[in-house]
Protein backbone atom coordinates (compact mmCIF):
# COMPACT_ATOMS: atom_id res chain seq x y z
CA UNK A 1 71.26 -2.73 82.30
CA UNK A 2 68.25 -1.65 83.94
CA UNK A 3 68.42 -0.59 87.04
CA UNK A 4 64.43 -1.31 87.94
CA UNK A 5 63.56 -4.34 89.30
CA UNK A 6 64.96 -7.47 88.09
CA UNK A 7 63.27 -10.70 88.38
CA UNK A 8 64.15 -11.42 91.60
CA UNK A 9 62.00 -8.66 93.02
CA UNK A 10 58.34 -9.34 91.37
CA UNK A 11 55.90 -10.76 93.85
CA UNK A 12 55.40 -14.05 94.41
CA UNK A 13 51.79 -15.40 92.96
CA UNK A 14 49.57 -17.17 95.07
CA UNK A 15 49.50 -20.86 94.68
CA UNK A 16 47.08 -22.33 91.64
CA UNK A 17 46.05 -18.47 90.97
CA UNK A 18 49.36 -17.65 89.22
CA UNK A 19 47.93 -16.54 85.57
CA UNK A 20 44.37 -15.48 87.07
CA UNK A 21 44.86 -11.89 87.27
CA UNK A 22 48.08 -11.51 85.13
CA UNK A 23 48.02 -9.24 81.84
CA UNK A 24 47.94 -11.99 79.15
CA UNK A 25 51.52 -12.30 77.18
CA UNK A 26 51.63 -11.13 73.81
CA UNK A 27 53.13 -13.35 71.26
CA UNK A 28 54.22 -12.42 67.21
CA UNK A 29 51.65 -13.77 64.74
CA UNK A 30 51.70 -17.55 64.37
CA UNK A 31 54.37 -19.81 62.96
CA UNK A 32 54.68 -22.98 61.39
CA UNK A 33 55.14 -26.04 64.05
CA UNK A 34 58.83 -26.25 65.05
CA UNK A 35 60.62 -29.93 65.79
CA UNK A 36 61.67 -28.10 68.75
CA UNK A 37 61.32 -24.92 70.80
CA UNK A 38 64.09 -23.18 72.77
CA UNK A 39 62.18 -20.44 75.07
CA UNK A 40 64.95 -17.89 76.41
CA UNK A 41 64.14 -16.06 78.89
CA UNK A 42 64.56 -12.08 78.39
CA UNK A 43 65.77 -8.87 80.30
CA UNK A 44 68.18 -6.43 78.23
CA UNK A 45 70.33 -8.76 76.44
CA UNK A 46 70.58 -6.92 73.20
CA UNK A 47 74.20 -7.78 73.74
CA UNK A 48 74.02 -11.29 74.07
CA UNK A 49 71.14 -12.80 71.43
CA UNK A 50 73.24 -12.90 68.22
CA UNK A 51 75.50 -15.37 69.51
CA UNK A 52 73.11 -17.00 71.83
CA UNK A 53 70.66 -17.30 68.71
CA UNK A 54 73.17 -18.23 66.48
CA UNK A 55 73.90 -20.99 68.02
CA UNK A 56 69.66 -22.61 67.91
CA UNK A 57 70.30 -26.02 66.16
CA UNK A 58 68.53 -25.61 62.32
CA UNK A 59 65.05 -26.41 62.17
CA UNK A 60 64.28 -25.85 65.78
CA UNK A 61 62.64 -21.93 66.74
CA UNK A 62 63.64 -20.25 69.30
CA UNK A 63 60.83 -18.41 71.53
CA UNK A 64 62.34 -15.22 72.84
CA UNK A 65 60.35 -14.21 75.93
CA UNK A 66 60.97 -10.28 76.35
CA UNK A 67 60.40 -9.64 79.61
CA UNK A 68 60.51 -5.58 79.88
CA UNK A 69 63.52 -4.73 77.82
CA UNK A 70 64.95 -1.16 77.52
CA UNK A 71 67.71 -2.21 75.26
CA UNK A 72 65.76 -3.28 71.92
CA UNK A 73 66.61 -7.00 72.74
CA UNK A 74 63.28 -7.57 71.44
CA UNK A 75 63.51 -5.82 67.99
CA UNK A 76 66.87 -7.39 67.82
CA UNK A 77 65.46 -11.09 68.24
CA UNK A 78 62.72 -10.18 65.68
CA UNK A 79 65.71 -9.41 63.36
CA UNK A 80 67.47 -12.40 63.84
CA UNK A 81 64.30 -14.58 63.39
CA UNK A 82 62.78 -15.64 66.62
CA UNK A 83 59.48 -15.58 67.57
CA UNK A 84 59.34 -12.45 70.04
CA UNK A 85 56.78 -12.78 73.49
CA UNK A 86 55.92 -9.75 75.47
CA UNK A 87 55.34 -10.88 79.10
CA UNK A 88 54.59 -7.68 81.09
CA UNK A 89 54.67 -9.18 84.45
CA UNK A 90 58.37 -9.29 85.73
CA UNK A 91 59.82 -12.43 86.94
CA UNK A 92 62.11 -15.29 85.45
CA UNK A 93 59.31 -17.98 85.99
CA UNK A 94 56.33 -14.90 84.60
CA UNK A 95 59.26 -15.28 81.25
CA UNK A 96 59.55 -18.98 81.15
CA UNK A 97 55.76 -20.02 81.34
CA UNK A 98 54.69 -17.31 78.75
CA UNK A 99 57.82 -19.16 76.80
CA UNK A 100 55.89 -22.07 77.58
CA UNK A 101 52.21 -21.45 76.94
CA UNK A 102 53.24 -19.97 73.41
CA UNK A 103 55.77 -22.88 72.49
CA UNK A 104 53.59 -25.63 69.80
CA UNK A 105 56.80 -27.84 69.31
CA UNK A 106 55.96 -31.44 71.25
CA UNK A 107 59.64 -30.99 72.85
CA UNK A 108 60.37 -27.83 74.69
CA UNK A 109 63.98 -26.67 75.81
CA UNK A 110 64.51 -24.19 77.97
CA UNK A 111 68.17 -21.94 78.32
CA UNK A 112 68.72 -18.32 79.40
CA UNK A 113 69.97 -15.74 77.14
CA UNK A 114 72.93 -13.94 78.62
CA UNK A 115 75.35 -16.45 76.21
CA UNK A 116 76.58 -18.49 79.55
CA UNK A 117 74.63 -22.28 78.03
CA UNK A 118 75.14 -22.75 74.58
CA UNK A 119 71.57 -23.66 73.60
CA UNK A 120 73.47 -25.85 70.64
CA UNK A 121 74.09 -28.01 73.28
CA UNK A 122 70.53 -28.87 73.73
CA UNK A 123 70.36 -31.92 71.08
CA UNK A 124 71.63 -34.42 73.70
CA UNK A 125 68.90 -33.35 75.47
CA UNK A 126 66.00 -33.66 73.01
CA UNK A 127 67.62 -37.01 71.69
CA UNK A 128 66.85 -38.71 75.64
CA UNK A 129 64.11 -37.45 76.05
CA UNK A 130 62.38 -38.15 72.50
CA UNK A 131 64.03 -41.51 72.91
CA UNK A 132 62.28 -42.23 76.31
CA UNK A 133 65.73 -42.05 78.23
CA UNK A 134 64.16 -39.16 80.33
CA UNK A 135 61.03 -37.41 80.81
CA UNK A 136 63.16 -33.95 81.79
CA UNK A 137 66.62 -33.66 81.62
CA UNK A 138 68.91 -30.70 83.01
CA UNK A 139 72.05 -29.39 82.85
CA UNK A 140 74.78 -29.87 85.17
CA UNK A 141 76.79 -26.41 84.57
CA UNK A 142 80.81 -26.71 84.98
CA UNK A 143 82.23 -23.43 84.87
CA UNK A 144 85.12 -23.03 82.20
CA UNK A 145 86.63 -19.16 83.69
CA UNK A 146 87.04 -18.23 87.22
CA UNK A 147 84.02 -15.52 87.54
CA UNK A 148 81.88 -17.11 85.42
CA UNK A 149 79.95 -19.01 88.89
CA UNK A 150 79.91 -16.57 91.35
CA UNK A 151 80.84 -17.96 94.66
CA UNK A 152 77.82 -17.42 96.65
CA UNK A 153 75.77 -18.51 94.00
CA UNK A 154 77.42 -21.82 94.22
CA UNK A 155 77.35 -22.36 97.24
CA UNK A 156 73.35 -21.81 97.33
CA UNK A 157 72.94 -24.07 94.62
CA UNK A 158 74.59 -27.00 96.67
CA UNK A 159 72.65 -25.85 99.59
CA UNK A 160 69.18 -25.73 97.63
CA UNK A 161 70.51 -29.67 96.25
CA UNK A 162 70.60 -31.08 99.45
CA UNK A 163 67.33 -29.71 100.21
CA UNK A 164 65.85 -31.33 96.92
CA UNK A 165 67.16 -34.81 97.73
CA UNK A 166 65.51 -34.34 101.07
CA UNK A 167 62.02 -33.42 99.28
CA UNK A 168 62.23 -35.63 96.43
CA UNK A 169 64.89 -38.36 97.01
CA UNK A 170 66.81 -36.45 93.49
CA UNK A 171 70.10 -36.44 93.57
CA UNK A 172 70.91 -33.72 91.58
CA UNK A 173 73.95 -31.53 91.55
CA UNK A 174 73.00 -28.27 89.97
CA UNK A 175 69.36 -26.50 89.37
CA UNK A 176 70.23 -24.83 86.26
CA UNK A 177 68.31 -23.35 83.78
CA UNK A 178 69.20 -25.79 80.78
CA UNK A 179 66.86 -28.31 80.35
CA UNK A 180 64.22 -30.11 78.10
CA UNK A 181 61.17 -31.82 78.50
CA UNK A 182 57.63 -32.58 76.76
CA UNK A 183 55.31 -29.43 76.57
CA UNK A 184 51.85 -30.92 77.49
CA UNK A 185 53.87 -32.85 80.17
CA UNK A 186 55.14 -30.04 81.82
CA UNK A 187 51.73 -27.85 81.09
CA UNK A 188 50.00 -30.61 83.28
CA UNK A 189 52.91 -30.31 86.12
CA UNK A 190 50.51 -26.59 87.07
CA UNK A 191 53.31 -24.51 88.05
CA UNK A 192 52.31 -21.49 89.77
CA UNK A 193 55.67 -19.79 90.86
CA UNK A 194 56.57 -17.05 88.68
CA UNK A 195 60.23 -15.91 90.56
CA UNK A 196 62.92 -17.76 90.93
CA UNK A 197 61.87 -20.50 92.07
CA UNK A 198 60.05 -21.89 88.63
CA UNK A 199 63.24 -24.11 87.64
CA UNK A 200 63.13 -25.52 91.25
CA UNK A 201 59.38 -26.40 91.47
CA UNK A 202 59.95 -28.08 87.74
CA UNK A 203 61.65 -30.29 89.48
CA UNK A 204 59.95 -31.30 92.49
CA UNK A 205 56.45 -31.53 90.82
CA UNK A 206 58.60 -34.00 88.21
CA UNK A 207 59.63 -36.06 90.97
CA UNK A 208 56.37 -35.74 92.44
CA UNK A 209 55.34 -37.54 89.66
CA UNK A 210 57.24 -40.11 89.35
CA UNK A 211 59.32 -38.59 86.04
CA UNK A 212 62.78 -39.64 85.35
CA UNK A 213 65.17 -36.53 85.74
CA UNK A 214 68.49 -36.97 84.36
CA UNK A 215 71.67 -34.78 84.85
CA UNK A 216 74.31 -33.65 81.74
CA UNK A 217 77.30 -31.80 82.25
CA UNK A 218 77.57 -28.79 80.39
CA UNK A 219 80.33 -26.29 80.11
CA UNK A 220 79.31 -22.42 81.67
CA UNK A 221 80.78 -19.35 80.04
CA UNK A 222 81.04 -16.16 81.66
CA UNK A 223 77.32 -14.48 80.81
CA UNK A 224 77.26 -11.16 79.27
CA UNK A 225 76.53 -8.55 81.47
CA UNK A 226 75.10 -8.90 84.99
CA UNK A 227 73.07 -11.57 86.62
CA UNK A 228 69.32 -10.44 87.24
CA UNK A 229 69.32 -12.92 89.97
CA UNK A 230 72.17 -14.53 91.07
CA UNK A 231 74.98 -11.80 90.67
CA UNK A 232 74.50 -10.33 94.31
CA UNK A 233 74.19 -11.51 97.20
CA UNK A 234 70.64 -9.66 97.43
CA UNK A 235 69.75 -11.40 94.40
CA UNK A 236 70.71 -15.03 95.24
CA UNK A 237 69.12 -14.62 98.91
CA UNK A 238 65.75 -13.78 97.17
CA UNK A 239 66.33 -16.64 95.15
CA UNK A 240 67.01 -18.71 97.78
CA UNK A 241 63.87 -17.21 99.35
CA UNK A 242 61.27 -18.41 96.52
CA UNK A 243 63.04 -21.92 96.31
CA UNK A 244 63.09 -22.78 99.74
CA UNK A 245 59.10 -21.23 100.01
CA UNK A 246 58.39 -24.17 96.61
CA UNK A 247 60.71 -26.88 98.66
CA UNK A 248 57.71 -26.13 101.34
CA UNK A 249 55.03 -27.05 99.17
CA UNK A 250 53.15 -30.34 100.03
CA UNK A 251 53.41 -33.15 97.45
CA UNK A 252 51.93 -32.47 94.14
CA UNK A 253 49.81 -34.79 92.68
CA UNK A 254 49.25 -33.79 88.61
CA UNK A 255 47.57 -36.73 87.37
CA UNK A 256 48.00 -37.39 83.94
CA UNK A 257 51.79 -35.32 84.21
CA UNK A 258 53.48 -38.51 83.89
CA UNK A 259 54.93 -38.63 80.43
CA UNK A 260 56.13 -42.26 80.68
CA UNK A 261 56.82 -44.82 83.28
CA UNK A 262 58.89 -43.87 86.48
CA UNK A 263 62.47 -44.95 86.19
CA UNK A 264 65.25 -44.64 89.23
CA UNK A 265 65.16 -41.00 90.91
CA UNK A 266 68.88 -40.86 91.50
CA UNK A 267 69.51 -38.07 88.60
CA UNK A 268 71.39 -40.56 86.30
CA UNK A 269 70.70 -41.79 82.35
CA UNK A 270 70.55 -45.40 81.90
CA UNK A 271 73.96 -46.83 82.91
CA UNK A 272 75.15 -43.60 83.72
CA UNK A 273 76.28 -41.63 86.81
CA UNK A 274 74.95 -38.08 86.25
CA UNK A 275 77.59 -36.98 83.95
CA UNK A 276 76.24 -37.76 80.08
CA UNK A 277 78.48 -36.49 78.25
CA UNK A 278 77.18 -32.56 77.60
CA UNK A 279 76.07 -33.26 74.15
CA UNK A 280 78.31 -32.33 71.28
């Protein structure tokens, strides 16, 4: 594990600014259009990517974002097939929006790579929202171990949910990093935190946009190795930092971002109640 600064710790970029003076990412040469891309998120988890990558549904590509490695987790992803991206600037949202920017597929997932979501999971996803159930849909982790939630990370999450409903009128119970959604939709959402607080401000531009954002339960394993963010207190409280500096932010209004017409903001599928399932 590295024991520099994880993504927690990168500064925060100024509003609107956020890929002005940034080193450019660096992507492998170009592939042939995927149905779907899975961007994962990457910081030493040489230990974790042949199960996490084994388990990309066929015919999608996963996009692993390497993210300042010291463990060859990026020659190891290479091996395994995925489409490697060097972002240099530290930070889980720096990771995700590189993941983002070099994604072509029209519907991109999103799940992090310490082999605690099981990106196979991510067809129930893709199926709403190519189906125009959902413009963005998340997932609703359910720990399966004792340890594999940490307490205090919990308990923030349920804090930073209550917040969101206040903001947005979501009722959401988790922020977690599973989710799916259009590309261009989300490209025209102009996200500009690059910390932690990128899944959160996903969200609130959605719902500042009148997108549907649906909830699926998903099971969550123990990850392999330790949490960049949310595995010390330190770490959650400058997570909890960045979200509650986005849950600030005055409405966003991104125009065209609407993918389809808004639908009920209460976090459910059609004729559900937040649950759906958790794919196969």
């Amino acid at each position: 594990m590295v024991p520099a600064a994880g993504y927690a710790d990168v500064p925060a970029a100024a509003p609107g600014v956020a890929d002005a003076a940034a080193p450019p990412a660096v992507a492998d040469a170009a592939a042939p259009p995927a149905v779907v891309d899975v961007v994962l998120p990457c910081l030493d988890e040489a230990g974790a990517l042949p199960w996490v990558l084994g388990r990309i549904p066929a015919g999608w590509r996963a996009v692993v974002v390497d993210n300042g490695s010291r463990d060859g987790s990026a020659e190891i992803a290479r091996g395994l097939g995925a489409v490697v991206v060097h972002e240099p600037r530290r930070g889980y949202g720096a990771a995700c929006h590189a993941g983002l920017r070099a994604s072509t597929a029209d519907i991109v997932c999103f799940c992090d790579c310490d082999a605690s979501l099981d990106p196979g999971l991510l067809t129930g996803f893709v199926r709403a929202v190519a189906g125009g159930e959902a413009d963005l849909v998340l997932g609703r982790r359910r720990p399966v171990a004792r340890g594999a939630w940490p307490a205090h990370a919990r308990a923030a999450n349920l804090a930073l949910s209550v917040l969101l409903h206040r903001r947005t009128g979501l009722r959401l119970h988790d922020l977690g990093p599973l989710r799916a959604a259009r590309r261009e939709s989300l490209l025209a959402l102009g996200l500009t935190d690059r910390r932690s607080g990128y899944p959160l401000q996903t969200v609130v531009r959605a719902a500042d946009a009148g997108w549907r954002v649906r909830e699926r339960d998903v099971p969550y394993l123990p990850r392999e190795g330790r949490s960049k963010v949310t595995g010390t207190w330190r770490g959650t409280w400058h997570a909890v930092r960045d979200m509650r500096a986005v849950l600030a932010e005055p409405p966003y209004a991104p125009g065209a971002a609407v993918p389809r017409q808004a639908g009920r903001a209460d976090g459910t599928l059609p004729g559900g109640d937040g649950s759906g399932g958790g794919g196969r």
